[in-house]
Protein backbone atom coordinates (compact mmCIF):
# COMPACT_ATOMS: atom_id res chain seq x y z
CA UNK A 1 -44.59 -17.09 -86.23
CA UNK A 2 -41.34 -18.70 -87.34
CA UNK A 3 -38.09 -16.79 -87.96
CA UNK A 4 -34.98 -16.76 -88.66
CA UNK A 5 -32.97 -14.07 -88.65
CA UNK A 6 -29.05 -14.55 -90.23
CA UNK A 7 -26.44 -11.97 -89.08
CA UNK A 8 -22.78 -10.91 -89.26
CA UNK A 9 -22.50 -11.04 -93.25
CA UNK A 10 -20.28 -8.86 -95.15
CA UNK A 11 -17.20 -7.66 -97.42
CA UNK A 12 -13.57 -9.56 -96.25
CA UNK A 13 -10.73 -9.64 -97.34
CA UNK A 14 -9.15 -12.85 -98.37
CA UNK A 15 -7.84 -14.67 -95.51
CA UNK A 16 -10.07 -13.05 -93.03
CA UNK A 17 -12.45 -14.56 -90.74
CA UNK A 18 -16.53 -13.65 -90.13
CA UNK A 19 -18.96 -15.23 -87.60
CA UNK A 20 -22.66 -15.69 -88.95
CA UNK A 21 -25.32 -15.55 -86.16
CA UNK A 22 -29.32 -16.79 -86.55
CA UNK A 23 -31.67 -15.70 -84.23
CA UNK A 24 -34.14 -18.29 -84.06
CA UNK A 25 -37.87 -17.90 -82.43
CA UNK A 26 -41.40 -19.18 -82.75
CA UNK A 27 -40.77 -22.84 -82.75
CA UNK A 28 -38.65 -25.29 -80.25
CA UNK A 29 -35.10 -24.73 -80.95
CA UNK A 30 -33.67 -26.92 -78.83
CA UNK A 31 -34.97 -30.22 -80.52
CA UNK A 32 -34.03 -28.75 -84.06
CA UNK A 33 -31.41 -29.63 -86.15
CA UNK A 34 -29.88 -26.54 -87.10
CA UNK A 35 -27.77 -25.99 -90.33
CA UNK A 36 -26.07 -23.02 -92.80
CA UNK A 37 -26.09 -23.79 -96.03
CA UNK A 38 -24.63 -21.64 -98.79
CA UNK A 39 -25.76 -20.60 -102.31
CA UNK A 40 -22.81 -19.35 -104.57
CA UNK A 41 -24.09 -17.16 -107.87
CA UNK A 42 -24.92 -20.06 -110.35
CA UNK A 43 -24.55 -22.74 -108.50
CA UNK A 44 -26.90 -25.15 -106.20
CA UNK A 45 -27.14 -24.74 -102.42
CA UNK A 46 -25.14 -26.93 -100.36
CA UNK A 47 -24.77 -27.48 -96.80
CA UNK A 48 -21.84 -25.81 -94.59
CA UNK A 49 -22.43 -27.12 -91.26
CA UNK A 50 -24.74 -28.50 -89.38
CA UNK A 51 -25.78 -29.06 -85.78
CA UNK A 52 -27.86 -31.92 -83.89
CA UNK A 53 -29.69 -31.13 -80.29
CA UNK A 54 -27.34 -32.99 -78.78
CA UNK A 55 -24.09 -30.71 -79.98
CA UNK A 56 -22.71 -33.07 -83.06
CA UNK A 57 -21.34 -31.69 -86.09
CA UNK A 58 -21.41 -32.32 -89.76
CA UNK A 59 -19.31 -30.37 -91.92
CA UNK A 60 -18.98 -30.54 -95.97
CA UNK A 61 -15.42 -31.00 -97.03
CA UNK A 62 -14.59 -27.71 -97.97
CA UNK A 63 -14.67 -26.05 -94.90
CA UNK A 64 -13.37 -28.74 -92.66
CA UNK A 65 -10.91 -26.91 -90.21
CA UNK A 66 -11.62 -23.41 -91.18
CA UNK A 67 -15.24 -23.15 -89.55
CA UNK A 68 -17.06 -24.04 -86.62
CA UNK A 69 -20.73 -24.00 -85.84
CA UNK A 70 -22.09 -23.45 -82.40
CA UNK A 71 -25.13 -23.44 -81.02
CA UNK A 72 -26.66 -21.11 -77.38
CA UNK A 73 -30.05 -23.03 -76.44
CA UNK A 74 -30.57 -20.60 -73.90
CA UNK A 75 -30.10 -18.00 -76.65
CA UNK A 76 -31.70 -19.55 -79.52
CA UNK A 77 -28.93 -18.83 -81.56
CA UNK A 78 -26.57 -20.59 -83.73
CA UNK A 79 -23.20 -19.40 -84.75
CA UNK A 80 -21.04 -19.95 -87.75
CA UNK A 81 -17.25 -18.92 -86.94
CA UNK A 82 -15.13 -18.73 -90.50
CA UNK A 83 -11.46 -18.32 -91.10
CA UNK A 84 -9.07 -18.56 -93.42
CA UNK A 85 -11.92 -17.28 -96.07
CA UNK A 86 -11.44 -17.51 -99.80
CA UNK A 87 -12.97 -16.03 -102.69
CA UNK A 88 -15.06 -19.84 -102.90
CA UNK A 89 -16.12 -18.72 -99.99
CA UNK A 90 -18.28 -16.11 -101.29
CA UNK A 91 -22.17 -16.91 -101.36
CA UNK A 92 -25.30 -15.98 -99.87
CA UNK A 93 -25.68 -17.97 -96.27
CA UNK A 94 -28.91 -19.51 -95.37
CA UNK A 95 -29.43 -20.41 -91.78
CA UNK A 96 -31.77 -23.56 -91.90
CA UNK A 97 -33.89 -25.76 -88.83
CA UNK A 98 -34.94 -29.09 -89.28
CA UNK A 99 -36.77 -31.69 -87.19
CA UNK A 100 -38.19 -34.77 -88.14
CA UNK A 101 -41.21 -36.14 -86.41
CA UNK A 102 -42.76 -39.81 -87.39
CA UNK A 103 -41.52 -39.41 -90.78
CA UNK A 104 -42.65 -35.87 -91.08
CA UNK A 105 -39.88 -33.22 -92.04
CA UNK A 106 -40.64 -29.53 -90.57
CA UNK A 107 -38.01 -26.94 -92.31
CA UNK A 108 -37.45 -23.46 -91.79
CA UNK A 109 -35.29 -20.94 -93.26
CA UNK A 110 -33.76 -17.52 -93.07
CA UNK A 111 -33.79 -15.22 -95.80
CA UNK A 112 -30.20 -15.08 -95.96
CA UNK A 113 -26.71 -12.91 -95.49
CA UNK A 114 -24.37 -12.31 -97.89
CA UNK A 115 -20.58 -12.93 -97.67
CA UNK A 116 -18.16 -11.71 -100.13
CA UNK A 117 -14.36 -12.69 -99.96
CA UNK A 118 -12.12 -10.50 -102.04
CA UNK A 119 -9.23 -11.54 -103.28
């Protein structure tokens, strides 16, 4: 059985700084791209961050030099380390795997953790 479990949400002030955690199990983490993507109230979900098996990163504009994602293969965990948040900031965070396998796309995702940046 798949899961993902998303940690380390919460209330912040402006500013501050939050690490997300996902507790992956039940498939082969290691060979998974593994991503957070964020869904602000009204608006579409967009990727944060995201990490290849091999360690390289992808990050969307917006964050660029305020977060870092991280990933423990032993651990099955990936990390999301934010700073400097803003109230844009503010969304629920999806922790997402993805591996693609002669043209077939496998997905999984977390039920989410909310992050709120007040102002």
């Amino acid at each position: 059985q798949v899961q993902l479990v998303e940690s380390g949400g919460g209330l912040v002030q402006a500013g501050g700084s939050l690490r997300l955690s996902c507790a992956a199990s039940g498939f082969t983490f290691s060979r998974y791209i593994m991503g957070w993507y964020r869904q602000a109230a009204g608006k579409q979900r967009e990727l944060v961050a995201d990490i290849t098996s091999s360690g390289s990163t992808n990050y969307v504009d917006s964050v660029k030099g305020r977060c870092i994602i991280s990933r423990d293969n032993a651990k099955n965990t990936v990390y999301l380390h934010m700073n400097v948040l803003g109230p844009e900031d503010t969304a629920v965070y999806y922790c997402s795997a993805k591996r693609i396998v002669a043209d077939m796309l496998s997905d999984y995702w977390g039920q989410g953790t909310q992050v709120t940046v007040s102002s």
